[in-house]
C-alpha atoms as a PDB file:
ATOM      1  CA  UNK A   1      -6.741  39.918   5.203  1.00  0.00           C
ATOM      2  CA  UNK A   2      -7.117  36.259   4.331  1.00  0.00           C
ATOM      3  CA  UNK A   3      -7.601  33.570   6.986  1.00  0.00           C
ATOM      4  CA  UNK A   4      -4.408  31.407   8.077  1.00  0.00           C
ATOM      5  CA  UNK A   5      -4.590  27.780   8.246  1.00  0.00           C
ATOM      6  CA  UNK A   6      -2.127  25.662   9.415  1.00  0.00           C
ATOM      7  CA  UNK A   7      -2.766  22.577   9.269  1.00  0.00           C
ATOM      8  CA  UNK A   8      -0.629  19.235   9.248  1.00  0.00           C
ATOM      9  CA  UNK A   9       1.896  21.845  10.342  1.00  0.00           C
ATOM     10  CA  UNK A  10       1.678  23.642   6.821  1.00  0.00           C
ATOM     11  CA  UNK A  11       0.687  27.257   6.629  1.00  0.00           C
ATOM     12  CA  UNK A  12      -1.687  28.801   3.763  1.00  0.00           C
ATOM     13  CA  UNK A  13      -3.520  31.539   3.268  1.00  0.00           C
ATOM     14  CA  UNK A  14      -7.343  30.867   2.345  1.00  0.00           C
ATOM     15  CA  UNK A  15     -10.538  32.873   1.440  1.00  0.00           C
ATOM     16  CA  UNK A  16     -14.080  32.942   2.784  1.00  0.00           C
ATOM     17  CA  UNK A  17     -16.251  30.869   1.341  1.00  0.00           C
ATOM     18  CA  UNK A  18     -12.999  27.594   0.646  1.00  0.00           C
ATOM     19  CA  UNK A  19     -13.770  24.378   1.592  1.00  0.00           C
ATOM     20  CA  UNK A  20     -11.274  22.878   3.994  1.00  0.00           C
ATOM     21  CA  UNK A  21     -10.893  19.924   2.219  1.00  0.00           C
ATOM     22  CA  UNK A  22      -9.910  21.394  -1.043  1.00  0.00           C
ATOM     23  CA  UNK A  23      -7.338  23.750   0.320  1.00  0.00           C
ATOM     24  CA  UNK A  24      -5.875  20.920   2.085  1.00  0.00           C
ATOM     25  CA  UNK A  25      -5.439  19.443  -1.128  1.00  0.00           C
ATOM     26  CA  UNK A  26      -4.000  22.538  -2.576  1.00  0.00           C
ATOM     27  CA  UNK A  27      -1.002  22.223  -0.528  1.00  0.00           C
ATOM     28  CA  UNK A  28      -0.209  18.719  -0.339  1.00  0.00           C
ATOM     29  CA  UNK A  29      -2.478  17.241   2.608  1.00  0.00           C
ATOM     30  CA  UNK A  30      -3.967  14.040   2.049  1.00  0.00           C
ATOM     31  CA  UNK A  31      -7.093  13.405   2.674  1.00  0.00           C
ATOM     32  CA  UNK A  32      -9.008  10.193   2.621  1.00  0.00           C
ATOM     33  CA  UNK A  33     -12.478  10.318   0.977  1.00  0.00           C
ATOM     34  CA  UNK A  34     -14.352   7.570  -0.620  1.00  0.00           C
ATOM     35  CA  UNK A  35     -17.412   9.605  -1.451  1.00  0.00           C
ATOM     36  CA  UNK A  36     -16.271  12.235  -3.651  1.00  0.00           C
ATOM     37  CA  UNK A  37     -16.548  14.951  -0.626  1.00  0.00           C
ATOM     38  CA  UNK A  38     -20.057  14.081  -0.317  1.00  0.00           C
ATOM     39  CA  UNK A  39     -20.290  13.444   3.402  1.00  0.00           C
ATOM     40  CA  UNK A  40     -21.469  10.084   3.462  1.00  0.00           C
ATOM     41  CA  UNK A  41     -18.113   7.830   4.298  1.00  0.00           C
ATOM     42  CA  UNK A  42     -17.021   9.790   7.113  1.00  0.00           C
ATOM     43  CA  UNK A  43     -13.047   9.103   6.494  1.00  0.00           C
ATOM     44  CA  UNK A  44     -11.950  13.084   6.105  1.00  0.00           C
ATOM     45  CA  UNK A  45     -11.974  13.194   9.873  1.00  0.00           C
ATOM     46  CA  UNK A  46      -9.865  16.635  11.017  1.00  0.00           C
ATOM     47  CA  UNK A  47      -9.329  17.824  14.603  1.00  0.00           C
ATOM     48  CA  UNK A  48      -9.617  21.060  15.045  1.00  0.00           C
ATOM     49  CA  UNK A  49      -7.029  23.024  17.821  1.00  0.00           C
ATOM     50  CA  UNK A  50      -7.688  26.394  17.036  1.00  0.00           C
ATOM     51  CA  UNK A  51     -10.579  28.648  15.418  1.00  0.00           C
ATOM     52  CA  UNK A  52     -13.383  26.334  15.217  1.00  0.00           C
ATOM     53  CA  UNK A  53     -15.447  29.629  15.209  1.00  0.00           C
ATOM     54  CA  UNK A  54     -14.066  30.402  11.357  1.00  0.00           C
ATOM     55  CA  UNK A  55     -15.511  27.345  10.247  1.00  0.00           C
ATOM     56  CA  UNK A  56     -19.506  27.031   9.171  1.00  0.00           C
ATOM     57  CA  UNK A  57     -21.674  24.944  11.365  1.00  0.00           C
ATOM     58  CA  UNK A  58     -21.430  21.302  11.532  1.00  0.00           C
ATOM     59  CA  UNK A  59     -23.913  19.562   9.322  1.00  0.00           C
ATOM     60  CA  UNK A  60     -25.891  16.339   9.839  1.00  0.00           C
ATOM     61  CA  UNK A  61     -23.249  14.565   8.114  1.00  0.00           C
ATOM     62  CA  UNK A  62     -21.228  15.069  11.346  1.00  0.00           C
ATOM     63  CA  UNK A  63     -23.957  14.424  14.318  1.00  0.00           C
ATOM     64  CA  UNK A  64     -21.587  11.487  15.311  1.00  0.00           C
ATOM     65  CA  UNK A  65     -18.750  13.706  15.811  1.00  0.00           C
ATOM     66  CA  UNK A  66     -18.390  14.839  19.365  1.00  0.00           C
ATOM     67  CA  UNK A  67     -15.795  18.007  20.381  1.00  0.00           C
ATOM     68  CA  UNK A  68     -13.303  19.933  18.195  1.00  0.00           C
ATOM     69  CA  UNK A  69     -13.892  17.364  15.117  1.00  0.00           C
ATOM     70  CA  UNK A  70     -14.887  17.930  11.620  1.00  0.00           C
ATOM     71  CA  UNK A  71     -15.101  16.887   8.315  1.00  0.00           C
ATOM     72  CA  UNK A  72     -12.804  18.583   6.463  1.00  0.00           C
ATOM     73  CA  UNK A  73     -15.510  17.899   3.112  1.00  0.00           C
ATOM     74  CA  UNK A  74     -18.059  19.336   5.180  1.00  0.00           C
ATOM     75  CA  UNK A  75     -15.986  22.588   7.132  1.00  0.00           C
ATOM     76  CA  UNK A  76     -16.109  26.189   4.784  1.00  0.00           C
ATOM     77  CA  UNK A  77     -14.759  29.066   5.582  1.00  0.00           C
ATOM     78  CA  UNK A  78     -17.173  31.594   6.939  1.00  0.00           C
ATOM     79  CA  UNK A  79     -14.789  34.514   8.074  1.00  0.00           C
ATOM     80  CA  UNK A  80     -12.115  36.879   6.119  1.00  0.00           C
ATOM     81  CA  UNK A  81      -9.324  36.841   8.820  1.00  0.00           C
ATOM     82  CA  UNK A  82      -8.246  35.255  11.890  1.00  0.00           C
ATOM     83  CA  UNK A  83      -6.473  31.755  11.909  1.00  0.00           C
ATOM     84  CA  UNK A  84      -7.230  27.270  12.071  1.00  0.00           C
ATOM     85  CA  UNK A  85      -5.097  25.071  13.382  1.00  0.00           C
ATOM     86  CA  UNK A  86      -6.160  21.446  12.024  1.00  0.00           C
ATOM     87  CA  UNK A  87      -4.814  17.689  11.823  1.00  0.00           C
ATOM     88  CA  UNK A  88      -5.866  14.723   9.813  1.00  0.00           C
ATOM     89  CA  UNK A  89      -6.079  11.741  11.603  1.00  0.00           C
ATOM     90  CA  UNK A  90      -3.611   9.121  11.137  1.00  0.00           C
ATOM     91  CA  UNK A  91      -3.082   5.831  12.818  1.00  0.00           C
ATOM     92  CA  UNK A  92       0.093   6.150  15.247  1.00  0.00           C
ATOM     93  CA  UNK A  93       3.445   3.928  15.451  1.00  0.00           C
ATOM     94  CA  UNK A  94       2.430   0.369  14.686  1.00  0.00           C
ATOM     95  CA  UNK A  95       4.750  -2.418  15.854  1.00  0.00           C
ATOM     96  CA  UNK A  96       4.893  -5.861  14.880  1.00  0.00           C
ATOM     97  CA  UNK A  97       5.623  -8.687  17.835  1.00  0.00           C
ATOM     98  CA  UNK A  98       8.095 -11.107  16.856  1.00  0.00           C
ATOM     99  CA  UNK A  99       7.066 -13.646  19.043  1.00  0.00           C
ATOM    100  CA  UNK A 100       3.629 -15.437  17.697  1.00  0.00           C
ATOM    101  CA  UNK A 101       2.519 -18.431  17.163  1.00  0.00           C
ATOM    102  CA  UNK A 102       4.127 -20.182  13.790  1.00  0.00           C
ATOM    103  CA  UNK A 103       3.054 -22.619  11.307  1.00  0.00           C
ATOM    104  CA  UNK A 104       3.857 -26.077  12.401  1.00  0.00           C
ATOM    105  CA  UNK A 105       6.991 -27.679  10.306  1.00  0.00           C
ATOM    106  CA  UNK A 106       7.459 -31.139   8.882  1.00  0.00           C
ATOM    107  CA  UNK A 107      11.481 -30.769   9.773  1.00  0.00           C
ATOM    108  CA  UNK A 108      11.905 -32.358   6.098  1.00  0.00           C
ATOM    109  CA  UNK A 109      14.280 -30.701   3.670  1.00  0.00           C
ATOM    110  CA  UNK A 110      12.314 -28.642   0.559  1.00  0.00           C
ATOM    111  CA  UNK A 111      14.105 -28.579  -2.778  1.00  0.00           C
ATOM    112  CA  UNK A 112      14.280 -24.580  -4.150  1.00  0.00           C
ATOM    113  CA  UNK A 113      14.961 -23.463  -7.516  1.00  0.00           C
ATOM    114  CA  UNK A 114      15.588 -19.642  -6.262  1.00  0.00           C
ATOM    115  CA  UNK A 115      15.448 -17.523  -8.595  1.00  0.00           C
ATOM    116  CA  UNK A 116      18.260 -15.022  -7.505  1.00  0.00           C
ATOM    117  CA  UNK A 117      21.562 -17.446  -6.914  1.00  0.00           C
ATOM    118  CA  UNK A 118      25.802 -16.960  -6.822  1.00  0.00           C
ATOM    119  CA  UNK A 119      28.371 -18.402  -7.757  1.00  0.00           C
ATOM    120  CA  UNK A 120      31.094 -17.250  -6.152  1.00  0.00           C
ATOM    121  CA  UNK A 121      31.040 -13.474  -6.472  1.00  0.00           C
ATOM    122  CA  UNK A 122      28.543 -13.477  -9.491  1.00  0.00           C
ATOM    123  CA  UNK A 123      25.289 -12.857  -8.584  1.00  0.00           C
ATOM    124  CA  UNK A 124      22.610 -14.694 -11.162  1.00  0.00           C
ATOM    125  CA  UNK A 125      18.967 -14.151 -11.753  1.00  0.00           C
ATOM    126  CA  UNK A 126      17.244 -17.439 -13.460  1.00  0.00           C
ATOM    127  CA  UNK A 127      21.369 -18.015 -14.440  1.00  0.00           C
ATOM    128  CA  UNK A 128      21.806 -14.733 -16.053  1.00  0.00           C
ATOM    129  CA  UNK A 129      24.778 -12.722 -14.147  1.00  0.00           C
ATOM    130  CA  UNK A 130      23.417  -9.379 -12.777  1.00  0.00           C
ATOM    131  CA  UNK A 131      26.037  -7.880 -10.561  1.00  0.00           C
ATOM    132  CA  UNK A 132      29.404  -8.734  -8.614  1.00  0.00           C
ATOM    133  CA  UNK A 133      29.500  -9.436  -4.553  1.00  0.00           C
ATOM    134  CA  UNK A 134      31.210 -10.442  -2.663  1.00  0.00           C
ATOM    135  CA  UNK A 135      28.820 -10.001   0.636  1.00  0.00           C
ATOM    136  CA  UNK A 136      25.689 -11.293   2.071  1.00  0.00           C
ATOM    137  CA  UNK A 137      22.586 -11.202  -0.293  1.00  0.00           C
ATOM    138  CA  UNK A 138      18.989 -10.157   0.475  1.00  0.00           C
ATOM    139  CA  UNK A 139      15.485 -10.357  -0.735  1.00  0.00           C
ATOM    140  CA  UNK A 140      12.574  -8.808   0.678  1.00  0.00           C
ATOM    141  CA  UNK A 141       9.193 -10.109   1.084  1.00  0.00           C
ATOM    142  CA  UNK A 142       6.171  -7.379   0.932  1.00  0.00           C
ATOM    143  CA  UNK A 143       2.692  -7.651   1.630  1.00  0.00           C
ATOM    144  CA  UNK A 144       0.754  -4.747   0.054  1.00  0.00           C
ATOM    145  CA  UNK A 145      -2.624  -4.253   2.525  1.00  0.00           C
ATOM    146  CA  UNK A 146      -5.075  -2.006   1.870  1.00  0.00           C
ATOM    147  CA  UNK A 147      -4.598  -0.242   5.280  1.00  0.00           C
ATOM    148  CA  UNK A 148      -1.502  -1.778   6.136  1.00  0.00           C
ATOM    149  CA  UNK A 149       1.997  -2.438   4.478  1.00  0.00           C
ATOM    150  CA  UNK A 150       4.458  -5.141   5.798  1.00  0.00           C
ATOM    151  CA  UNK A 151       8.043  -5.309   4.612  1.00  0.00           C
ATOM    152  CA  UNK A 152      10.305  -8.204   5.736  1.00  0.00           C
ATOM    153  CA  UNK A 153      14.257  -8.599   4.630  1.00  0.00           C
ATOM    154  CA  UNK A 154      15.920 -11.777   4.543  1.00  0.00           C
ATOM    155  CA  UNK A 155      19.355 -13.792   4.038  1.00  0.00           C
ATOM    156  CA  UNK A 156      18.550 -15.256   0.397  1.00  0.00           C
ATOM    157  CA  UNK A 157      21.440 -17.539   1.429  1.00  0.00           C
ATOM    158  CA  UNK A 158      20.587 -18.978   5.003  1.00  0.00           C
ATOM    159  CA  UNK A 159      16.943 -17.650   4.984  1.00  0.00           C
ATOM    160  CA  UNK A 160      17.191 -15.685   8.500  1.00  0.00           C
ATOM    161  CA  UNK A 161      14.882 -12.694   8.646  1.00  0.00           C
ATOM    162  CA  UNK A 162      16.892 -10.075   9.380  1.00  0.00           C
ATOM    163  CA  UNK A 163      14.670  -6.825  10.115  1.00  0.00           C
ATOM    164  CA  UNK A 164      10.779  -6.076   9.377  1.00  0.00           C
ATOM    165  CA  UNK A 165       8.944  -2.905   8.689  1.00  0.00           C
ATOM    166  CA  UNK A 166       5.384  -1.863   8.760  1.00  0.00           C
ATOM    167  CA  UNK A 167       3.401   1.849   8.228  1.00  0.00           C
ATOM    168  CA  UNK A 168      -0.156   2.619   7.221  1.00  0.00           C
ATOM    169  CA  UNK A 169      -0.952   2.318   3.524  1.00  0.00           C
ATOM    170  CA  UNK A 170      -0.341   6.119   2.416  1.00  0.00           C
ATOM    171  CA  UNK A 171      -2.702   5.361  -0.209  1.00  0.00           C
ATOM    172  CA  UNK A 172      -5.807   5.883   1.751  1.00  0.00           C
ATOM    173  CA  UNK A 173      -6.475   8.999   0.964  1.00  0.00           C
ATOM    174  CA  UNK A 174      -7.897   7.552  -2.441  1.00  0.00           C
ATOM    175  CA  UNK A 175     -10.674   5.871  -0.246  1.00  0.00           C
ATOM    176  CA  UNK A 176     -10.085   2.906   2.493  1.00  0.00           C
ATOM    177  CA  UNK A 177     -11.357   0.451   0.074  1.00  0.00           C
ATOM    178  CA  UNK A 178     -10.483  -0.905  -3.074  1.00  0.00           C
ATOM    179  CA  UNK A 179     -13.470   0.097  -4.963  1.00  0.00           C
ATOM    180  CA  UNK A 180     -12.701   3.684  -4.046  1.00  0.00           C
ATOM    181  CA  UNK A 181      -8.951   3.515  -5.110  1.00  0.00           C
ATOM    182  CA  UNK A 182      -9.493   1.843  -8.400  1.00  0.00           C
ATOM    183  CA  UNK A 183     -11.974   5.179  -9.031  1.00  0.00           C
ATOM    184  CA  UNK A 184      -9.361   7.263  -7.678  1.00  0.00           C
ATOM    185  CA  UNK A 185      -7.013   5.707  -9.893  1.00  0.00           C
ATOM    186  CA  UNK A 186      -8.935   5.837 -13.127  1.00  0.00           C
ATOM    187  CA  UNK A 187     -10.244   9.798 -12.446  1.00  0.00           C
ATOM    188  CA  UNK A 188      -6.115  10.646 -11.611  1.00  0.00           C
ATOM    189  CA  UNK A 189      -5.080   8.859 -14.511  1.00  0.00           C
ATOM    190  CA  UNK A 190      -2.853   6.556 -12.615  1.00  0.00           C
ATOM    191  CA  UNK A 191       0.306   5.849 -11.467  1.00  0.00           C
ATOM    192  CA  UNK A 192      -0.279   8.673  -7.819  1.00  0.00           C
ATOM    193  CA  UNK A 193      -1.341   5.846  -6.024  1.00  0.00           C
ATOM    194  CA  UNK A 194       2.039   4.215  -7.021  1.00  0.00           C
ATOM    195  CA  UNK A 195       4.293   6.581  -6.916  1.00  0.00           C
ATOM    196  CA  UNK A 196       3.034   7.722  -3.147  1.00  0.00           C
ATOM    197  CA  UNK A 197       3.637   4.022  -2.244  1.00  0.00           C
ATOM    198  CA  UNK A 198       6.958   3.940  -3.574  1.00  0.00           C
ATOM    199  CA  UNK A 199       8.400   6.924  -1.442  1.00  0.00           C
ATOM    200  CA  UNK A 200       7.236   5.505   1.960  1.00  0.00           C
ATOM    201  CA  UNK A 201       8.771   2.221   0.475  1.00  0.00           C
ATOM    202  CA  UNK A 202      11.936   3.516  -0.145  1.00  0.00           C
ATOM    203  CA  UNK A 203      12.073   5.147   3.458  1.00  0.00           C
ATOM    204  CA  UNK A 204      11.442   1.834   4.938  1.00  0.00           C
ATOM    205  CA  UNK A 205      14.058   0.142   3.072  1.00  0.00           C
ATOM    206  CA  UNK A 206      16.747   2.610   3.166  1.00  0.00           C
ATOM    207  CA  UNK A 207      16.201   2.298   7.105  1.00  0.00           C
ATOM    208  CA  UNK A 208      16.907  -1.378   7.239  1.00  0.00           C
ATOM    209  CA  UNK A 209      20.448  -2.658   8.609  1.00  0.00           C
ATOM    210  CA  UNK A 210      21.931  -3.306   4.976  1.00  0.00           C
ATOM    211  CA  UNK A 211      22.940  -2.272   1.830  1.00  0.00           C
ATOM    212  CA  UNK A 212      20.022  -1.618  -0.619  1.00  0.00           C
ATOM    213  CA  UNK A 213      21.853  -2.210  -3.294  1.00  0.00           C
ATOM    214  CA  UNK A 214      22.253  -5.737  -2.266  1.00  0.00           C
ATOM    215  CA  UNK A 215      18.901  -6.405  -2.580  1.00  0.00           C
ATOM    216  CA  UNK A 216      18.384  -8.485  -5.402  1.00  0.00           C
ATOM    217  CA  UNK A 217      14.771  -9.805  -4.839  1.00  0.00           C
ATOM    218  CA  UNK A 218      11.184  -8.510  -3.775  1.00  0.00           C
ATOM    219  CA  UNK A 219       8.203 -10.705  -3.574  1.00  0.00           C
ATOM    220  CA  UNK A 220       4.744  -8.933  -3.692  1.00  0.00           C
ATOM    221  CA  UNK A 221       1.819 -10.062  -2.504  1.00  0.00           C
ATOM    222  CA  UNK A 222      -1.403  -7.927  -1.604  1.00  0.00           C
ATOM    223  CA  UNK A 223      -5.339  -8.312  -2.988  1.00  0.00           C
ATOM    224  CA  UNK A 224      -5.574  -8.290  -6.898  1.00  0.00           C
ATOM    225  CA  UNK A 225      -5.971  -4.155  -6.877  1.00  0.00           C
ATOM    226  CA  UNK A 226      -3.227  -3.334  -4.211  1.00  0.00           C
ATOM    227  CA  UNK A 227      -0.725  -5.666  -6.260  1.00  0.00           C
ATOM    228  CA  UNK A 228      -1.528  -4.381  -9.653  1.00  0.00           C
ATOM    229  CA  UNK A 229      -1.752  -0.739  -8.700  1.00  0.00           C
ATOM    230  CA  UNK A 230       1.855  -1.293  -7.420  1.00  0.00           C
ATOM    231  CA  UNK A 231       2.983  -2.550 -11.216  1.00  0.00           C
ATOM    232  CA  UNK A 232       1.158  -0.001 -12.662  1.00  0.00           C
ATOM    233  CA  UNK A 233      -1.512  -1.892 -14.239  1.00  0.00           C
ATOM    234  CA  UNK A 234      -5.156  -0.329 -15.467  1.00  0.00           C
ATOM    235  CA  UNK A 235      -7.021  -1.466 -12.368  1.00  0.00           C
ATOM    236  CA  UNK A 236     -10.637  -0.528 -13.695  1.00  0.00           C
ATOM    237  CA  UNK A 237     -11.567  -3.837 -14.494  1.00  0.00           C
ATOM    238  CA  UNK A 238     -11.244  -4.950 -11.401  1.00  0.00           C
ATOM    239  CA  UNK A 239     -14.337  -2.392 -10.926  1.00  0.00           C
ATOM    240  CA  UNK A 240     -16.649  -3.760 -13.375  1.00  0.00           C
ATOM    241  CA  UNK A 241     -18.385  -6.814 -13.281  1.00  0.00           C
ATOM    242  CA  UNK A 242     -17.178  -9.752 -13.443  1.00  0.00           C
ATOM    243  CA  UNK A 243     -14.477  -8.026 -11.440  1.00  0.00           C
ATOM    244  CA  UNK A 244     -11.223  -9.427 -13.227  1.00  0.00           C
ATOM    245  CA  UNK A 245      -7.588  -7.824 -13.086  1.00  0.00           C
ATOM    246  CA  UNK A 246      -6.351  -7.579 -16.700  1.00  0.00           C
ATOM    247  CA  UNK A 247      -3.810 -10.310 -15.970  1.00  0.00           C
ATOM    248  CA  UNK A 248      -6.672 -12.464 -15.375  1.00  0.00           C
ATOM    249  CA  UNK A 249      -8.429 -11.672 -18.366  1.00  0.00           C
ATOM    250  CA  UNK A 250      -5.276 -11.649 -20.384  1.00  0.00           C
ATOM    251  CA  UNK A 251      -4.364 -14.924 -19.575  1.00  0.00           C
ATOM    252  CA  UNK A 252      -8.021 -16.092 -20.590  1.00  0.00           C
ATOM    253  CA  UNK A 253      -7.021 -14.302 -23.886  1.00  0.00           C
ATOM    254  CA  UNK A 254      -3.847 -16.887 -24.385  1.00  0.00           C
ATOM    255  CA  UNK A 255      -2.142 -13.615 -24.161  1.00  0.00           C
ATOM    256  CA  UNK A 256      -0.080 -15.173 -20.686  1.00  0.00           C
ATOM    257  CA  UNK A 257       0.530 -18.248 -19.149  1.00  0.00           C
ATOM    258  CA  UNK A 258       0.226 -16.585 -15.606  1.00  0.00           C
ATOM    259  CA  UNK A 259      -1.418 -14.137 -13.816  1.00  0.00           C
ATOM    260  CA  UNK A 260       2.200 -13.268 -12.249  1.00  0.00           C
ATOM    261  CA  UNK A 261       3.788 -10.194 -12.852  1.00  0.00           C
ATOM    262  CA  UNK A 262       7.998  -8.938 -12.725  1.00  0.00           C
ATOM    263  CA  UNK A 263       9.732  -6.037 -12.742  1.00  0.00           C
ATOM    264  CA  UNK A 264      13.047  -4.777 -11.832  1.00  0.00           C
ATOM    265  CA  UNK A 265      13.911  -2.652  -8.495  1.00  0.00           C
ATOM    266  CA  UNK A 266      15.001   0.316 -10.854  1.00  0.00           C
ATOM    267  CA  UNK A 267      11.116   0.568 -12.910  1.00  0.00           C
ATOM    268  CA  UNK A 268       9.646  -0.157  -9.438  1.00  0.00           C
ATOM    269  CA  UNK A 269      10.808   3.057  -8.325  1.00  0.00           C
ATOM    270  CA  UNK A 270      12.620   1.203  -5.056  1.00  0.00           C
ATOM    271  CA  UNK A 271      16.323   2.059  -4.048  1.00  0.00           C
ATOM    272  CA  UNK A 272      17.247  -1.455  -4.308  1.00  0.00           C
ATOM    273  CA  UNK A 273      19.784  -3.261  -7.100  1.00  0.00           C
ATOM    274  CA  UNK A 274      18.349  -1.660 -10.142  1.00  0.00           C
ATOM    275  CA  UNK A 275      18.377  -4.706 -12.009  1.00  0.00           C
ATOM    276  CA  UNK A 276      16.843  -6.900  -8.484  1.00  0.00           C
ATOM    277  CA  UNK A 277      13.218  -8.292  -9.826  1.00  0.00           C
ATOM    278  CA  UNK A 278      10.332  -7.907  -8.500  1.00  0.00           C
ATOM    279  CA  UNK A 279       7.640 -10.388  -8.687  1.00  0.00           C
ATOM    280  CA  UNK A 280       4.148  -9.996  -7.722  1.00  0.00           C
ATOM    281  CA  UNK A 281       2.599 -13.377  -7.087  1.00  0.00           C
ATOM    282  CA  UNK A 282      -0.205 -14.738  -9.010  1.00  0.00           C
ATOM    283  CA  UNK A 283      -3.889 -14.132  -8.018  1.00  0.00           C
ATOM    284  CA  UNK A 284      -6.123 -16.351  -7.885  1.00  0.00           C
ATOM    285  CA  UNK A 285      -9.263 -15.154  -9.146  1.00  0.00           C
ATOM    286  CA  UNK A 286     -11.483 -11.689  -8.808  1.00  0.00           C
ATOM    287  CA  UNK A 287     -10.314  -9.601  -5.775  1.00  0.00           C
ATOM    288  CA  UNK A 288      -9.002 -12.709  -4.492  1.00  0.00           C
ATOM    289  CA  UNK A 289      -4.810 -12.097  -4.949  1.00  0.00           C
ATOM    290  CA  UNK A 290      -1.692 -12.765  -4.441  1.00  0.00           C
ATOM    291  CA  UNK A 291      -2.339 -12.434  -0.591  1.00  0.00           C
ATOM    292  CA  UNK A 292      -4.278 -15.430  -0.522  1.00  0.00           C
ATOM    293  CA  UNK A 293      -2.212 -17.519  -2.749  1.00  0.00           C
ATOM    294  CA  UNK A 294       0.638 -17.011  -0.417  1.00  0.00           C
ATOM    295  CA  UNK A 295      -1.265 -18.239   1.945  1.00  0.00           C
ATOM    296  CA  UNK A 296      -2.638 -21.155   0.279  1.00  0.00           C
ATOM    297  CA  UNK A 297       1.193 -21.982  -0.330  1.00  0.00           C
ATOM    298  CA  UNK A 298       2.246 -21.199   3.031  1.00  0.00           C
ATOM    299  CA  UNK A 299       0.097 -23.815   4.791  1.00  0.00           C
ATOM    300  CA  UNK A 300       0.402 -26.298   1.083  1.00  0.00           C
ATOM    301  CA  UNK A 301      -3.157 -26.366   0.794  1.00  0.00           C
ATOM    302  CA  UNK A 302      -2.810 -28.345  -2.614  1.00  0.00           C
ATOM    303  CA  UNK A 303      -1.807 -31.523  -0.460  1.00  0.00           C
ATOM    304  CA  UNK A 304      -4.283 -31.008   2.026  1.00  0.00           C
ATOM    305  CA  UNK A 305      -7.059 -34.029   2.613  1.00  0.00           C
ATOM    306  CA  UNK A 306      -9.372 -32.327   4.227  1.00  0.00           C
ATOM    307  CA  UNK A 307     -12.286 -29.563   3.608  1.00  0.00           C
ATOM    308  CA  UNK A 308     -10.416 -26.259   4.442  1.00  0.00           C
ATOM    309  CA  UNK A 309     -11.365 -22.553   4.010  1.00  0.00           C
ATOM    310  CA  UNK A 310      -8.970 -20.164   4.687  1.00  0.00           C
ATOM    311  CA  UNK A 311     -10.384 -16.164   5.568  1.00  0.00           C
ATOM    312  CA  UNK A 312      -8.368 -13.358   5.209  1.00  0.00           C
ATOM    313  CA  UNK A 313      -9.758 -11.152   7.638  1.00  0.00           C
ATOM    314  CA  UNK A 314      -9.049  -7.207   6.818  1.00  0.00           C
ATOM    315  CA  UNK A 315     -10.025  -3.995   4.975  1.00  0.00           C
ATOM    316  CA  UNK A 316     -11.818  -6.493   2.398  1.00  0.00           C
ATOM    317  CA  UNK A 317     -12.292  -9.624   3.653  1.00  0.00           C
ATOM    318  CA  UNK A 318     -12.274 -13.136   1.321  1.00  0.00           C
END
């Protein structure tokens, strides 16, 4: 009789002699490696509830691990019946505080060239007419982190946010950097790591207070290989030295003006206006992205006298 594992509250039947990890895998279970199952990046943390005793003995890949945890790369089945109960560890509900400290304000009006616009019940993108409303219209502004994804919806009319979002990157189990998921992306053959994105996405946004479907623009930011993973792009350049996203090196080519990229909500795979776009900001250089050139904008750094750095302090850090 073949042992039963349950874990992430999914039931299997496995043999002696499985790894843990792999049959995890087999039915759907996530989990985050960035060292080929090798051991050495400790990320495929599990905690074991129930029938540590059908698993082999820990290895010295997991000395640090104290009680019922294991690595699930590391964890074989050494018995023909009996049952595991297991969990991956995942970060738990993440809030974000409204009330912080905000970037100081010159109180003089900007002039905006938006690209979504109305006139009257005609709803344009750069002038072309779209769709028909006669309601409020929204945009939504996303920041693609490598452990952490922020959505936030505005009034494209009277620029009130209206409701924010936030989860863990469901990514990670491609590796918790980027070098790991742009070899995870190139070995899979792409477009996983996208598509996985796109359904947490889509739950977030179909939980905010308004129509989808009036939700005509999405601004993406993130590093260079979160943002172009998200458009689909081949991210293994990035990988290789001198490290360039094939924007980059297409617009050293003459092949683009702009390391920018657009879509619409419907090839995005996002339950928004099918014809919305979506436009991932320009990087600046490298794994230096669109997340820094936000930020760069956000605080005008191009009129700015004196010496400044700015750090953008997370998973990867420039």
């Amino acid at each position: 009789m073949p042992v039963l594992l349950t874990i992430n509250g999914i039931q299997t039947q496995v043999r002696e002699g499985s790894l843990l990890f792999d049959q995890a895998e087999r039915v759907g279970v996530r989990v985050p490696t960035s060292c080929q199952k090798s051991g050495k990046c400790k990320e495929c943390v599990v905690e074991v509830n129930g029938g540590m005793e059908l698993l082999s003995p820990p290895t010295e890949a997991e000395r640090h691990l104290k009680g019922n945890f294991r690595l699930a790369c590391q964890c074989r089945i050494i018995a023909d019946q009996g049952q595991i109960r297991c969990h991956t560890m995942r970060r738990g509900q993440m809030h974000i505080e409204r009330h912080a400290l905000g970037l100081p304000t010159s109180g003089k009006p900007i002039p905006l060239d938006p690209c979504v616009s109305r006139d009257g019940d005609r709803i344009l993108i750069d002038g072309m007419e779209i769709d028909r409303c006669g309601g409020p219209i929204h945009g939504i502004a996303l920041d693609l982190g490598t452990t952490t994804v922020v959505l936030r919806l505005f009034d494209l009319e009277t620029g009130e946010m209206i409701a924010d979002a936030s989860f863990e990157n469901p990514q990670r189990f491609g590796g918790s950097d980027v070098m790991s998921r742009i070899r995870y992306d190139t070995e899979h053959g792409g477009k996983l790591l996208m598509r996985t994105l796109a359904g947490y996405l889509s739950h977030a946004i179909e939980a905010f207070p308004v129509d989808p479907r009036s939700i005509y623009e999405v601004v993406v930011v993130g590093n260079s290989t979160m943002r172009d993973l998200f458009f689909r792009q081949n991210v293994y350049s990035i990988g290789q030295h001198p490290y360039r996203s094939i924007t980059e090196i297409e617009m050293m080519q003459g092949k683009r003006s702009s390391t920018s990229l657009s879509d619409t909500g419907r090839r995005c795979l996002l339950p928004i206006h099918p014809r919305a776009r979506v436009w991932g900001a320009p990087i600046i250089s490298g794994h230096v992205g669109a997340d820094a050139a936000a930020c760069m904008l956000a605080v005008d750094l191009a009129h700015e006298q004196r010496l400044v750095a700015i750090m953008d302090i997370g998973t990867n850090t420039e």
